[in-house]
PDB file of N, CA and C in Angstrom:
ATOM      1  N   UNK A   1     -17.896 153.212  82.612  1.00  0.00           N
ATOM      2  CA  UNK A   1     -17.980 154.057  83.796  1.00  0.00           C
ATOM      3  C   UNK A   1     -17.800 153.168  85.022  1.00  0.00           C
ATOM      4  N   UNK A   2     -16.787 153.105  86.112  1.00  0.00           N
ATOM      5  CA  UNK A   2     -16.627 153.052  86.956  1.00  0.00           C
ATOM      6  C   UNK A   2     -17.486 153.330  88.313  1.00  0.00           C
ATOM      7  N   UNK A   3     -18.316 151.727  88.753  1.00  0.00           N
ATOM      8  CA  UNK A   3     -19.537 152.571  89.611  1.00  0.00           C
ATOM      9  C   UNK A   3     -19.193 152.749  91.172  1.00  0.00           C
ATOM     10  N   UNK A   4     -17.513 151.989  91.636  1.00  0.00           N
ATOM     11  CA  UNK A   4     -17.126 151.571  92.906  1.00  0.00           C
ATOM     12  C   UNK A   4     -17.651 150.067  92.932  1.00  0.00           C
ATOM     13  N   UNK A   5     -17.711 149.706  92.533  1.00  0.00           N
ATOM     14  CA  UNK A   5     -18.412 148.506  93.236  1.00  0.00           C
ATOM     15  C   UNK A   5     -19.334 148.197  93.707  1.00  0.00           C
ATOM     16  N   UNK A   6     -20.319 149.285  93.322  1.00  0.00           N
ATOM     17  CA  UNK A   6     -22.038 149.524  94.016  1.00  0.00           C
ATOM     18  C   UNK A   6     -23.060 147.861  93.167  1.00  0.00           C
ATOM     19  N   UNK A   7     -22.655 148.198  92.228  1.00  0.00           N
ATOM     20  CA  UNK A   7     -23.632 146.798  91.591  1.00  0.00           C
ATOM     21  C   UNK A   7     -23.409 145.581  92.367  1.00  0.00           C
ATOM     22  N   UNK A   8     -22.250 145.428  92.342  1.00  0.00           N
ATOM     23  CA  UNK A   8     -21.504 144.048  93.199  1.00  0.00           C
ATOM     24  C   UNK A   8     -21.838 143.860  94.647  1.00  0.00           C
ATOM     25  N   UNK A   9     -21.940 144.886  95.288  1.00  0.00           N
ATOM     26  CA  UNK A   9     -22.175 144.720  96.689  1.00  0.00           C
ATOM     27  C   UNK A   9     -24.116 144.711  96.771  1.00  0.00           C
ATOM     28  N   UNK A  10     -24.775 145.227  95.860  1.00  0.00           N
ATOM     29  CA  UNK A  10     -25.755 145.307  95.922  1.00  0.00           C
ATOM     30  C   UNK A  10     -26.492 143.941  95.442  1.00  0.00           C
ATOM     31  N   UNK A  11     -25.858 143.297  94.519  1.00  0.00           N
ATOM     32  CA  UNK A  11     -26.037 141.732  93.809  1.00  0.00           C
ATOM     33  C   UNK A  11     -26.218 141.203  95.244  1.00  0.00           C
ATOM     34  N   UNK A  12     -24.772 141.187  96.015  1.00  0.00           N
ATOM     35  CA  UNK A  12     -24.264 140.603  97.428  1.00  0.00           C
ATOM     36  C   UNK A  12     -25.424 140.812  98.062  1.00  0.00           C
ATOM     37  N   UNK A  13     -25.966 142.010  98.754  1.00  0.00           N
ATOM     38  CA  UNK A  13     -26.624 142.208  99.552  1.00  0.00           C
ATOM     39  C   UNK A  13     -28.161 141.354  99.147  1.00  0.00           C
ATOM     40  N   UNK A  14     -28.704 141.658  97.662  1.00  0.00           N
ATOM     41  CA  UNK A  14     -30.052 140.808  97.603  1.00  0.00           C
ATOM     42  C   UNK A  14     -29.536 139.684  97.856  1.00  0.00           C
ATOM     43  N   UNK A  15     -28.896 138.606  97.289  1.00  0.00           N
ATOM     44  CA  UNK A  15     -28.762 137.475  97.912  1.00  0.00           C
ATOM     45  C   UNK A  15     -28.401 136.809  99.217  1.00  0.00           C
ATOM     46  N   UNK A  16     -27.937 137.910 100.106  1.00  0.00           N
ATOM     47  CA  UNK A  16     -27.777 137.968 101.418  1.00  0.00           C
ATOM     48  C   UNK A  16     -29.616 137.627 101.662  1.00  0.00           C
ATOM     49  N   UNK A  17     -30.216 138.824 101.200  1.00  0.00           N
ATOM     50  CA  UNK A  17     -31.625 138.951 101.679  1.00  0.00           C
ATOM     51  C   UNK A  17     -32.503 137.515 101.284  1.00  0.00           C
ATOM     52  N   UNK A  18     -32.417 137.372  99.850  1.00  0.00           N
ATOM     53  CA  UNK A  18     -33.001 136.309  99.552  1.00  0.00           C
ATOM     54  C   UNK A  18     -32.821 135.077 100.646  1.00  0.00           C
ATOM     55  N   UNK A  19     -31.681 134.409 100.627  1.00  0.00           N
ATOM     56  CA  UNK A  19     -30.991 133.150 101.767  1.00  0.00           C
ATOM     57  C   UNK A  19     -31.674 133.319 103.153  1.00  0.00           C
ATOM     58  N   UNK A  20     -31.564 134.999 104.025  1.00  0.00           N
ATOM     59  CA  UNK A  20     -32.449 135.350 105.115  1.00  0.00           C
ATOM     60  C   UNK A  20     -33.968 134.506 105.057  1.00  0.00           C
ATOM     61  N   UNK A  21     -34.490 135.085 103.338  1.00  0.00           N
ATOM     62  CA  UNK A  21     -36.279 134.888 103.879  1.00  0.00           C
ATOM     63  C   UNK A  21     -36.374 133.583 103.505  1.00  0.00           C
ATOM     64  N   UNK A  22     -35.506 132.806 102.931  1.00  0.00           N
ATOM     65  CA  UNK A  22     -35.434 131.358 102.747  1.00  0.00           C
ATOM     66  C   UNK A  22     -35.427 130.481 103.716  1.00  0.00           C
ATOM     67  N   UNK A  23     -34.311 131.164 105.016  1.00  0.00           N
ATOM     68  CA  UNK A  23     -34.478 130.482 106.193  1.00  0.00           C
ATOM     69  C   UNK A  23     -35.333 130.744 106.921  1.00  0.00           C
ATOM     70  N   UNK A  24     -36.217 131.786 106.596  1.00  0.00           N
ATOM     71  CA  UNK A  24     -37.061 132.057 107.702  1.00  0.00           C
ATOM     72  C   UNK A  24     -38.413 131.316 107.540  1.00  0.00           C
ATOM     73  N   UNK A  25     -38.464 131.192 105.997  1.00  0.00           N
ATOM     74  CA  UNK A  25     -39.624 130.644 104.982  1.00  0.00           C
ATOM     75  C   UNK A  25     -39.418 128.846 106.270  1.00  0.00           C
ATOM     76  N   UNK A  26     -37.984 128.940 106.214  1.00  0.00           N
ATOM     77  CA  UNK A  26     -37.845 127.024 106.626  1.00  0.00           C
ATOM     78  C   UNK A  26     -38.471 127.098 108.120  1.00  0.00           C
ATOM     79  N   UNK A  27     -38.535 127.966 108.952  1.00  0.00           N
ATOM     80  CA  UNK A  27     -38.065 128.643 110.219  1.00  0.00           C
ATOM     81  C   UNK A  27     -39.994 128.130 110.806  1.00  0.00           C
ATOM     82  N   UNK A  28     -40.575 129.052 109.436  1.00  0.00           N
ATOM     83  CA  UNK A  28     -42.136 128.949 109.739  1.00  0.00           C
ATOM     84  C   UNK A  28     -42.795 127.621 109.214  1.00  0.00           C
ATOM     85  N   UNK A  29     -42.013 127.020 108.126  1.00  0.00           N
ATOM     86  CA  UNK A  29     -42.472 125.590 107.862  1.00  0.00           C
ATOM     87  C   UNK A  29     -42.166 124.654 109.100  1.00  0.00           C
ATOM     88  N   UNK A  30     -41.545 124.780 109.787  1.00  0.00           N
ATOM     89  CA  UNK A  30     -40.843 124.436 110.792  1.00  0.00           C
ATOM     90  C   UNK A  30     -42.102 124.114 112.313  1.00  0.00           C
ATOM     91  N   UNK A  31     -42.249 125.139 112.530  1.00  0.00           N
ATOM     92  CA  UNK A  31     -43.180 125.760 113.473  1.00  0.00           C
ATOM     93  C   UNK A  31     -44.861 125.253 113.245  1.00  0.00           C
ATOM     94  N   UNK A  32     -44.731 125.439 111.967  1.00  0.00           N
ATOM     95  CA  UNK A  32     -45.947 125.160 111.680  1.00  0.00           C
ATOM     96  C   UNK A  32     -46.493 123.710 111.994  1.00  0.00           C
ATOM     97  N   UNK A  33     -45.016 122.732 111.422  1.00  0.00           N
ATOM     98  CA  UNK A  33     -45.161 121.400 111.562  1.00  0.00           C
ATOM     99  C   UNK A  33     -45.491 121.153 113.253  1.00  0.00           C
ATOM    100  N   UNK A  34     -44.829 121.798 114.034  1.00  0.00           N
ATOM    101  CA  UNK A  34     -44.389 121.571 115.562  1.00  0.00           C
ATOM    102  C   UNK A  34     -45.808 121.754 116.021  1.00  0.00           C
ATOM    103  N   UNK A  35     -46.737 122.863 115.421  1.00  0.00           N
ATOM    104  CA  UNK A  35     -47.934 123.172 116.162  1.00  0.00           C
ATOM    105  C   UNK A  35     -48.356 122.036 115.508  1.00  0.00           C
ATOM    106  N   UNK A  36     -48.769 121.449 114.494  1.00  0.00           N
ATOM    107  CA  UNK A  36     -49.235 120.339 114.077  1.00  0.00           C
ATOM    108  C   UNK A  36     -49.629 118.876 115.204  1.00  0.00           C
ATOM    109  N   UNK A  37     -48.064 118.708 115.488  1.00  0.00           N
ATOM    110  CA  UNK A  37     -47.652 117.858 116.485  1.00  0.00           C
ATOM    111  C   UNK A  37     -48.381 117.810 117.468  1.00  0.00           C
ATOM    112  N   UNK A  38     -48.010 119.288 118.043  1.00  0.00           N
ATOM    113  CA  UNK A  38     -48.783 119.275 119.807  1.00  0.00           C
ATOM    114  C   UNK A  38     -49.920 119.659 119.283  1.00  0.00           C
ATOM    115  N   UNK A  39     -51.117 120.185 118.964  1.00  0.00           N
ATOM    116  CA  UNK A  39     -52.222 119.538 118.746  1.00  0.00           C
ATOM    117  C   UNK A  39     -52.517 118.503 118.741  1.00  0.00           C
ATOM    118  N   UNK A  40     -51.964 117.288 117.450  1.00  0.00           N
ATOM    119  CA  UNK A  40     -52.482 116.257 117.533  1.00  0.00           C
ATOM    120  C   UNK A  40     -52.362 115.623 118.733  1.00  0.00           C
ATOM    121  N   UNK A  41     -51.520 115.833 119.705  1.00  0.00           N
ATOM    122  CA  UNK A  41     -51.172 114.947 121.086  1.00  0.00           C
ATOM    123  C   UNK A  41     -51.764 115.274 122.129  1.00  0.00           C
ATOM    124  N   UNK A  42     -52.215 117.090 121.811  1.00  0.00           N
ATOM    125  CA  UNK A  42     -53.096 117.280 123.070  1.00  0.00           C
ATOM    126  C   UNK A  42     -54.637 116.927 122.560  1.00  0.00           C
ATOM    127  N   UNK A  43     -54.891 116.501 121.289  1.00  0.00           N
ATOM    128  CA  UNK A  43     -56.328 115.913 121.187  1.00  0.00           C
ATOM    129  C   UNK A  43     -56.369 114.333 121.850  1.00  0.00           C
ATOM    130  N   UNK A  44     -54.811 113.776 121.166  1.00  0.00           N
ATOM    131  CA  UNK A  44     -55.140 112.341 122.022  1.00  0.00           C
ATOM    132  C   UNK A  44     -55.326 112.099 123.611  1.00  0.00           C
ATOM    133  N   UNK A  45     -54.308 113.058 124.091  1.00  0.00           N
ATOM    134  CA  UNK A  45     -54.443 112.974 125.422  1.00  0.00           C
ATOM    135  C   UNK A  45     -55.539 113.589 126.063  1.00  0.00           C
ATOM    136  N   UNK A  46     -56.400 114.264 125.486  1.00  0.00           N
ATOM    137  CA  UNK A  46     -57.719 114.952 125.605  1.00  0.00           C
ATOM    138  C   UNK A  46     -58.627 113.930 125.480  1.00  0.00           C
ATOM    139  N   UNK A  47     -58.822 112.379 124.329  1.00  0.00           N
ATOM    140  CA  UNK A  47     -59.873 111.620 124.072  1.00  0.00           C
ATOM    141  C   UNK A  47     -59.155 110.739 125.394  1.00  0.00           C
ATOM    142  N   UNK A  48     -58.025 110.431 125.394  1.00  0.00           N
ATOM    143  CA  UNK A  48     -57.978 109.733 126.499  1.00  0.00           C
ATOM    144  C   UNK A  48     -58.416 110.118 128.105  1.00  0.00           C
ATOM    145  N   UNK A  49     -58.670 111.313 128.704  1.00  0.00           N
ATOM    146  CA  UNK A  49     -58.754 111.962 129.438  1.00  0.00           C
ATOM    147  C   UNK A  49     -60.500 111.540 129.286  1.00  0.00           C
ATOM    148  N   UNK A  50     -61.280 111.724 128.569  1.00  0.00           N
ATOM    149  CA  UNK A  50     -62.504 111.813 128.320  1.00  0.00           C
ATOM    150  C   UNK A  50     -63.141 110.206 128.457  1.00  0.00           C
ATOM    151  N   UNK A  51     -62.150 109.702 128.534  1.00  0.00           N
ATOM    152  CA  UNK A  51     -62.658 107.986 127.899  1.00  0.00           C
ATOM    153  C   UNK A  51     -62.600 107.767 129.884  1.00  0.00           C
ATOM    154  N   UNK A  52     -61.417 108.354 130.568  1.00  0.00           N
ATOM    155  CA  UNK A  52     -61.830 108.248 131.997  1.00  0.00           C
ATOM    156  C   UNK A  52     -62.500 108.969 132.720  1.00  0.00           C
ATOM    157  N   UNK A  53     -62.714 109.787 132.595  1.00  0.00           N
ATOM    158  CA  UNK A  53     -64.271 110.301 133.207  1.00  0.00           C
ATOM    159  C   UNK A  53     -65.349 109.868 132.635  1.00  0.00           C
ATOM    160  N   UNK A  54     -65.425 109.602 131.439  1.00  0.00           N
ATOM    161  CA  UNK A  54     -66.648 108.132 131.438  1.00  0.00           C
ATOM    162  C   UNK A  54     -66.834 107.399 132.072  1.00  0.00           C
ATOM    163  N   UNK A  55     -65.822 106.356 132.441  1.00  0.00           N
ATOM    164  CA  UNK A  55     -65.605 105.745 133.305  1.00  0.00           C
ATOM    165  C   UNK A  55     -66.251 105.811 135.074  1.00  0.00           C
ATOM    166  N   UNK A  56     -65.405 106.803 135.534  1.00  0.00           N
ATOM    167  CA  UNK A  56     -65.775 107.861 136.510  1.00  0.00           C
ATOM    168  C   UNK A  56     -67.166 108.044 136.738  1.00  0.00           C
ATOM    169  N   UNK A  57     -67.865 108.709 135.519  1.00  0.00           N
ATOM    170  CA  UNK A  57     -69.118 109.348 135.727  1.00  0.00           C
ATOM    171  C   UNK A  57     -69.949 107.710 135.642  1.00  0.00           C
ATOM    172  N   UNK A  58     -69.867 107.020 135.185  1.00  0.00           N
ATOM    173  CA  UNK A  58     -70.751 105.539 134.784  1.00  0.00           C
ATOM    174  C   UNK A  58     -70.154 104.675 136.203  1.00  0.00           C
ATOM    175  N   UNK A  59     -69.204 104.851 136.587  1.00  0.00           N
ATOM    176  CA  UNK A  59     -68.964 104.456 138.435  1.00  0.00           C
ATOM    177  C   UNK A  59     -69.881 104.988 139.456  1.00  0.00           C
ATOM    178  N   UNK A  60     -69.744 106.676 139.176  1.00  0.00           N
ATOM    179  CA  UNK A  60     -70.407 107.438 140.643  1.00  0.00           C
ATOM    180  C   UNK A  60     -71.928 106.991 140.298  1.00  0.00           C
ATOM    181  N   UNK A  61     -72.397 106.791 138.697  1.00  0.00           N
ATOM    182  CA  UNK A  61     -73.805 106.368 138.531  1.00  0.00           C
ATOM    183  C   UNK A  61     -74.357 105.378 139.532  1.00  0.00           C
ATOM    184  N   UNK A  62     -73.659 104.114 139.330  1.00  0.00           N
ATOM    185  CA  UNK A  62     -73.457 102.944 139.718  1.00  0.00           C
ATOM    186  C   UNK A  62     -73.651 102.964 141.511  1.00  0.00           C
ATOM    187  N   UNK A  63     -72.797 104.257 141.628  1.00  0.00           N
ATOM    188  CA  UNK A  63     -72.757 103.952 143.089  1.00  0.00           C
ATOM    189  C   UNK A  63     -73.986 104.512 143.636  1.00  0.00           C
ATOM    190  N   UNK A  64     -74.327 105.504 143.078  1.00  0.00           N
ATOM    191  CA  UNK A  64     -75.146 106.236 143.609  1.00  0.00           C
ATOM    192  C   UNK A  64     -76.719 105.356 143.978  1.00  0.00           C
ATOM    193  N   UNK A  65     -76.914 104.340 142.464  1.00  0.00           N
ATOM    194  CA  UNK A  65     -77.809 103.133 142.076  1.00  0.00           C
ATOM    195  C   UNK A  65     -77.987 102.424 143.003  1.00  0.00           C
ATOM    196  N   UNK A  66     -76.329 102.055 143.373  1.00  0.00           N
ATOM    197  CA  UNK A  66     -76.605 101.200 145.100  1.00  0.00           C
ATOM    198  C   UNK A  66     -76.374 101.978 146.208  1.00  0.00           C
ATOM    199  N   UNK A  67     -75.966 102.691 146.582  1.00  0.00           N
ATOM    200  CA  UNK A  67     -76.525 103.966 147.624  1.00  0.00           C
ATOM    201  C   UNK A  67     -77.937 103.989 147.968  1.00  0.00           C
ATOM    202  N   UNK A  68     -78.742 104.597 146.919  1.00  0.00           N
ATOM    203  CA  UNK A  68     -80.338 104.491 146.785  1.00  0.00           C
ATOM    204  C   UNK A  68     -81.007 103.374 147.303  1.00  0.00           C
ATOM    205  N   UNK A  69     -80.543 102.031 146.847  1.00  0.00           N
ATOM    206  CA  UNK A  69     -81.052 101.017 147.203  1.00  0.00           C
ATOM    207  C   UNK A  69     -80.717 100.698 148.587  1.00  0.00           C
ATOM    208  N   UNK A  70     -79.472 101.000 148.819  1.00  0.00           N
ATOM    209  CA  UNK A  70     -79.276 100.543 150.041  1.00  0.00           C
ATOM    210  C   UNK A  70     -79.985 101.463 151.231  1.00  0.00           C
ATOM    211  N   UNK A  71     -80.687 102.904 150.612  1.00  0.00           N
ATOM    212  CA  UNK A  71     -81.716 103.458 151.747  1.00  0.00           C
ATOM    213  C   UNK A  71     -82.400 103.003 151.873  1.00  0.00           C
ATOM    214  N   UNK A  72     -83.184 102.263 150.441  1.00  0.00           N
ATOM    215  CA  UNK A  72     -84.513 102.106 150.516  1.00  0.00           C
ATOM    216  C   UNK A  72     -84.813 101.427 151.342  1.00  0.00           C
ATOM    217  N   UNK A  73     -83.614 100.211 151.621  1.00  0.00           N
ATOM    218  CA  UNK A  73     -83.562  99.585 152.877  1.00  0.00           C
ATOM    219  C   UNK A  73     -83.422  99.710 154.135  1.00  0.00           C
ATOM    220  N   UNK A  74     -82.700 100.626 154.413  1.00  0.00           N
ATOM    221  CA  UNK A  74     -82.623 101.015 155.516  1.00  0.00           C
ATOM    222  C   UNK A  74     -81.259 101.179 155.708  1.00  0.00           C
ATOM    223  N   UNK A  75     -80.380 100.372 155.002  1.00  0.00           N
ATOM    224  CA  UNK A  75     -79.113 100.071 155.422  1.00  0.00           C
ATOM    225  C   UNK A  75     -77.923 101.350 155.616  1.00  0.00           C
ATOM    226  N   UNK A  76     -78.423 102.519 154.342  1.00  0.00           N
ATOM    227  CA  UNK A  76     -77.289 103.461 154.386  1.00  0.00           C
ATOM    228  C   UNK A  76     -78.374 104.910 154.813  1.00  0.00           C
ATOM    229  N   UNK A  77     -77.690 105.649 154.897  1.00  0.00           N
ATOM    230  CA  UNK A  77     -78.056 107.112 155.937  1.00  0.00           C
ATOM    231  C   UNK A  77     -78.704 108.291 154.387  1.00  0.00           C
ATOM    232  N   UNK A  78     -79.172 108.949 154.824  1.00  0.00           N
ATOM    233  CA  UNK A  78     -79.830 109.732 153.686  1.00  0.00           C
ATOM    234  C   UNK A  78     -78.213 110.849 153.359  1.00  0.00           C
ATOM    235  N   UNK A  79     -76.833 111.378 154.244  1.00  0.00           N
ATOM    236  CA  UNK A  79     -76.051 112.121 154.100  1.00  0.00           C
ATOM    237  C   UNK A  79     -75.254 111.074 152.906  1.00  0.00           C
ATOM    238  N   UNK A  80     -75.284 109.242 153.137  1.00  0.00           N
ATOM    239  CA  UNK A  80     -74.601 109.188 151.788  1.00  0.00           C
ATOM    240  C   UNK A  80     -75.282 109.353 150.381  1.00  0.00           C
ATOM    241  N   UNK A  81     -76.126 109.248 150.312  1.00  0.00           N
ATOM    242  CA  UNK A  81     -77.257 109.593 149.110  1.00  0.00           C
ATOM    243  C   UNK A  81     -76.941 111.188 148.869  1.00  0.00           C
ATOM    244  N   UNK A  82     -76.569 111.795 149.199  1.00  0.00           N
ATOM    245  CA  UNK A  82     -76.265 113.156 149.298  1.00  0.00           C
ATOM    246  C   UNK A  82     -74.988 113.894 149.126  1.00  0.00           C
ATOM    247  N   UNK A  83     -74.220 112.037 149.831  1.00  0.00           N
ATOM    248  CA  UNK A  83     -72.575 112.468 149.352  1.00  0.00           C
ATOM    249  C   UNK A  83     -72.831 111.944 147.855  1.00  0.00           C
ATOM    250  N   UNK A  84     -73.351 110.712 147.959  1.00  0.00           N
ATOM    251  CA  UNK A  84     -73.250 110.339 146.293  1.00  0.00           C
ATOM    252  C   UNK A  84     -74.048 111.259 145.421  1.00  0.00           C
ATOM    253  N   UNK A  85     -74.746 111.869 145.392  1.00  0.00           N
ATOM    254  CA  UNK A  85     -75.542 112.256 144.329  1.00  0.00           C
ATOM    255  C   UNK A  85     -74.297 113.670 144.254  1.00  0.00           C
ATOM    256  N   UNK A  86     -74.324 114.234 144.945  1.00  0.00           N
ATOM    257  CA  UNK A  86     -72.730 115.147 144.719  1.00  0.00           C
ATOM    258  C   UNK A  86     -71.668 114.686 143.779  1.00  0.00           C
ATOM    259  N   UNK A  87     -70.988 113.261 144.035  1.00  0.00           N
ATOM    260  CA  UNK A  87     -70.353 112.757 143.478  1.00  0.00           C
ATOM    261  C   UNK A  87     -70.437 112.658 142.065  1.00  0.00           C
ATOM    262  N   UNK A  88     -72.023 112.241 141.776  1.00  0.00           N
ATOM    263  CA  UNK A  88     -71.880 112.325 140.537  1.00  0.00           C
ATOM    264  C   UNK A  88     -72.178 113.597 139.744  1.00  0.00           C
ATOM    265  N   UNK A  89     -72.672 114.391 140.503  1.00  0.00           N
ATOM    266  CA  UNK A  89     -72.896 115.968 139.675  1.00  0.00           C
ATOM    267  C   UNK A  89     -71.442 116.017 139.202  1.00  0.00           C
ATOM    268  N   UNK A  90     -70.016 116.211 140.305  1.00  0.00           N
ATOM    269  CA  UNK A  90     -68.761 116.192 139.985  1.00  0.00           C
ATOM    270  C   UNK A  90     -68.503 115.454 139.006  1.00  0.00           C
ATOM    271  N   UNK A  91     -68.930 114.301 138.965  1.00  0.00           N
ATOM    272  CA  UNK A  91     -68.428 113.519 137.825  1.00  0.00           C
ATOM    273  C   UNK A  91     -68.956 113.393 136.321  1.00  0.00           C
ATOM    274  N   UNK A  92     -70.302 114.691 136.473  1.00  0.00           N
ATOM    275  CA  UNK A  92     -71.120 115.218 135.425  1.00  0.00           C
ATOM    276  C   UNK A  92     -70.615 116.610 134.909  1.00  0.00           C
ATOM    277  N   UNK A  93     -70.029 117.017 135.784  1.00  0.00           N
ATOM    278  CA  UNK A  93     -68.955 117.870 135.109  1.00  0.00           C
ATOM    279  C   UNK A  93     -67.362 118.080 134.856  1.00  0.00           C
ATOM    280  N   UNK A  94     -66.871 116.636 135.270  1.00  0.00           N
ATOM    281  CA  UNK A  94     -65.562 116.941 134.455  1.00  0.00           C
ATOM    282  C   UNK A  94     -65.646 116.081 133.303  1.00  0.00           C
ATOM    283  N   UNK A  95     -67.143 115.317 133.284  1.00  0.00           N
ATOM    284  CA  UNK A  95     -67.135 114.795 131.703  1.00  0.00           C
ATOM    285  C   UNK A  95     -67.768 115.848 131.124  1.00  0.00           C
ATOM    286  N   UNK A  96     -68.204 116.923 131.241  1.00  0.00           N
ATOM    287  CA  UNK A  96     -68.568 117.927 130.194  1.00  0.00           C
ATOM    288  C   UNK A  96     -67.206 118.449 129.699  1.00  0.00           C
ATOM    289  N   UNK A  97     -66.658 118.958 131.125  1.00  0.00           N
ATOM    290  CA  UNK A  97     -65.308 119.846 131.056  1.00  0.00           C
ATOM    291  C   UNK A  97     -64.463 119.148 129.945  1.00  0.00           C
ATOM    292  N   UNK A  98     -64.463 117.842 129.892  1.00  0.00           N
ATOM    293  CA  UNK A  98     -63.472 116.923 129.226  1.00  0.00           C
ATOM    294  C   UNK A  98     -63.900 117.160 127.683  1.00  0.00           C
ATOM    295  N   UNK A  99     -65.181 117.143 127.381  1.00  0.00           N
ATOM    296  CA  UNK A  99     -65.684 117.368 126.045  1.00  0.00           C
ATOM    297  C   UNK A  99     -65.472 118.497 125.307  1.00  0.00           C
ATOM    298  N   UNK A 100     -65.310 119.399 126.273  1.00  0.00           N
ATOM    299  CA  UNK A 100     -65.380 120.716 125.632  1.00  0.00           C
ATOM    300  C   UNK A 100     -63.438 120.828 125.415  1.00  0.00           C
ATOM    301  N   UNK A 101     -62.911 120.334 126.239  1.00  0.00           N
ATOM    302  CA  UNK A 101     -61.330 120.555 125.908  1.00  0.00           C
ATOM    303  C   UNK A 101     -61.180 119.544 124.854  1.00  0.00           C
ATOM    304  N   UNK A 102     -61.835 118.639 124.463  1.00  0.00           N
ATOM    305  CA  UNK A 102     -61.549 118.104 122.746  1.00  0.00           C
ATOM    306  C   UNK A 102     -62.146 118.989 121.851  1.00  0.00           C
ATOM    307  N   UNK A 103     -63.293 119.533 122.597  1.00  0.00           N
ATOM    308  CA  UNK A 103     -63.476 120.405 121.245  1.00  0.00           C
ATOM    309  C   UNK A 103     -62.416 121.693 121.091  1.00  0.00           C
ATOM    310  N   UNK A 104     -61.887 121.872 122.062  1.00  0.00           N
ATOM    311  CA  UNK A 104     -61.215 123.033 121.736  1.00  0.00           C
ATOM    312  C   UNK A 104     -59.546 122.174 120.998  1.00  0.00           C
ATOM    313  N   UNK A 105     -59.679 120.932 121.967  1.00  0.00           N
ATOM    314  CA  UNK A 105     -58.453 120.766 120.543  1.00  0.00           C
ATOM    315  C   UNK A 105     -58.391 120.567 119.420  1.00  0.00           C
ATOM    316  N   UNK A 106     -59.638 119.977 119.339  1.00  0.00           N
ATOM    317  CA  UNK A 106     -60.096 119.947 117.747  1.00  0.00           C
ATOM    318  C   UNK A 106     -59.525 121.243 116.621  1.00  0.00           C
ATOM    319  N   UNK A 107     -60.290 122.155 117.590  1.00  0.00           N
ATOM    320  CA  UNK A 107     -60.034 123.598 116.991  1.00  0.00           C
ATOM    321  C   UNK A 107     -58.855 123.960 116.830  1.00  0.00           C
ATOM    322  N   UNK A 108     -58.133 124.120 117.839  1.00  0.00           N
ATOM    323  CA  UNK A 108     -56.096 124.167 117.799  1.00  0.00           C
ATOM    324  C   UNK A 108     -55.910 123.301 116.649  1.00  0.00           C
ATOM    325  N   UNK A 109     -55.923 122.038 116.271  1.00  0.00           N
ATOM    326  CA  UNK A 109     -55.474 121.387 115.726  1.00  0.00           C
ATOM    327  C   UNK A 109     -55.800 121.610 113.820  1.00  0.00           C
ATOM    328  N   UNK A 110     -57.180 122.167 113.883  1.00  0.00           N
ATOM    329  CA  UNK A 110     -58.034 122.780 112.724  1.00  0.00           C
ATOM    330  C   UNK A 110     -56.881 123.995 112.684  1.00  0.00           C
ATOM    331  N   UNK A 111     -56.633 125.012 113.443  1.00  0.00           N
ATOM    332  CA  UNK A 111     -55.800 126.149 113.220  1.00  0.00           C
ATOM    333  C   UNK A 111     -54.429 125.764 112.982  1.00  0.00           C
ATOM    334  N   UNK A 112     -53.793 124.995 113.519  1.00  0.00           N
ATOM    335  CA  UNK A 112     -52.327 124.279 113.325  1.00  0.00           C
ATOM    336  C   UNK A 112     -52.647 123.796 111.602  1.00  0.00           C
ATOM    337  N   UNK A 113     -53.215 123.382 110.972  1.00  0.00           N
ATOM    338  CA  UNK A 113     -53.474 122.624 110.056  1.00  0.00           C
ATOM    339  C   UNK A 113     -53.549 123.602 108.735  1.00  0.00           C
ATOM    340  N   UNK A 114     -54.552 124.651 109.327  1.00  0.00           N
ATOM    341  CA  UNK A 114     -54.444 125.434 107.912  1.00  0.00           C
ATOM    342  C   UNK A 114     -56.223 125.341 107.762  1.00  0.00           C
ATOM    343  N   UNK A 115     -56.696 124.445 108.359  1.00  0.00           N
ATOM    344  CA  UNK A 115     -58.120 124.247 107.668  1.00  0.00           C
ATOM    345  C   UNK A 115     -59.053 124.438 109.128  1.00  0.00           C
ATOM    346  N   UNK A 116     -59.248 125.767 109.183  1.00  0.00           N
ATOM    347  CA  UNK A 116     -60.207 126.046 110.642  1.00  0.00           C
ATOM    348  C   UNK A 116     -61.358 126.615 109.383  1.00  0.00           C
ATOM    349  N   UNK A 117     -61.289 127.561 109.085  1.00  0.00           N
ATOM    350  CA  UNK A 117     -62.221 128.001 108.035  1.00  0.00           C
ATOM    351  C   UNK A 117     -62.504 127.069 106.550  1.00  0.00           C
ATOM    352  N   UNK A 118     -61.959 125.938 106.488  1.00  0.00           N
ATOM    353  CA  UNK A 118     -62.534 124.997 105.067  1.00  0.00           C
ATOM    354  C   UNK A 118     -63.678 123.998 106.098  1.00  0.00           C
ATOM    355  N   UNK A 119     -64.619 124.172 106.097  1.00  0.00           N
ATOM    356  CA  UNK A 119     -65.861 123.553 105.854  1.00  0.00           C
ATOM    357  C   UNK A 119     -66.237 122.611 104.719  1.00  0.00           C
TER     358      UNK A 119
END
């Protein structure tokens, strides 16, 4: 029996389909790797970010240390004790701020990975 050519074009067409989800299969392996990537780079550039406001915050400490002293003396005005102690609140919160954006890359990077939920 004579079917037109329906089997043949239909063979054609699944393997059309198959090759599609093959590339797409590559498309998301692909992507997946890429989120991989920028995670890992926005965690480094996140610990690095964190390692200078350490810095920062263990400076404005410092200053603030000799600020103080230098009232006790007489030498500096009670408004810099006031600018400094400001200073370092600021510098007490972009080292929090900084902590919490590693933790969140952590997390991106846990979701890029495949393993946010393996504990």
């Amino acid at each position: 029996i004579f079917d037109g050519f329906s089997k043949k074009y239909q063979i054609k067409n699944k393997s059309i389909a198959i090759k599609q989800y093959d590339i797409q299969a590559e498309q998301i392996k692909q992507q997946s790797l890429k989120n991989v990537a920028n995670a890992n780079a926005d965690l480094k550039t996140n610990i690095l970010t964190l390692q200078a406001k350490k810095r920062n915050l263990n400076l404005a400490q410092k200053v603030l240390d000799d600020i103080k002293l230098q009232y006790q003396n007489g030498i500096a005005k009670i408004t810099d004790v006031i600018n400094s102690q400001s200073e370092l609140y600021t510098a007490q919160n972009n080292y929090i701020n900084a902590i919490i954006n590693i933790k969140q890359a952590e997390l991106e990077l846990k979701k890029a990975q495949g393993t946010l939920l393996n504990q």
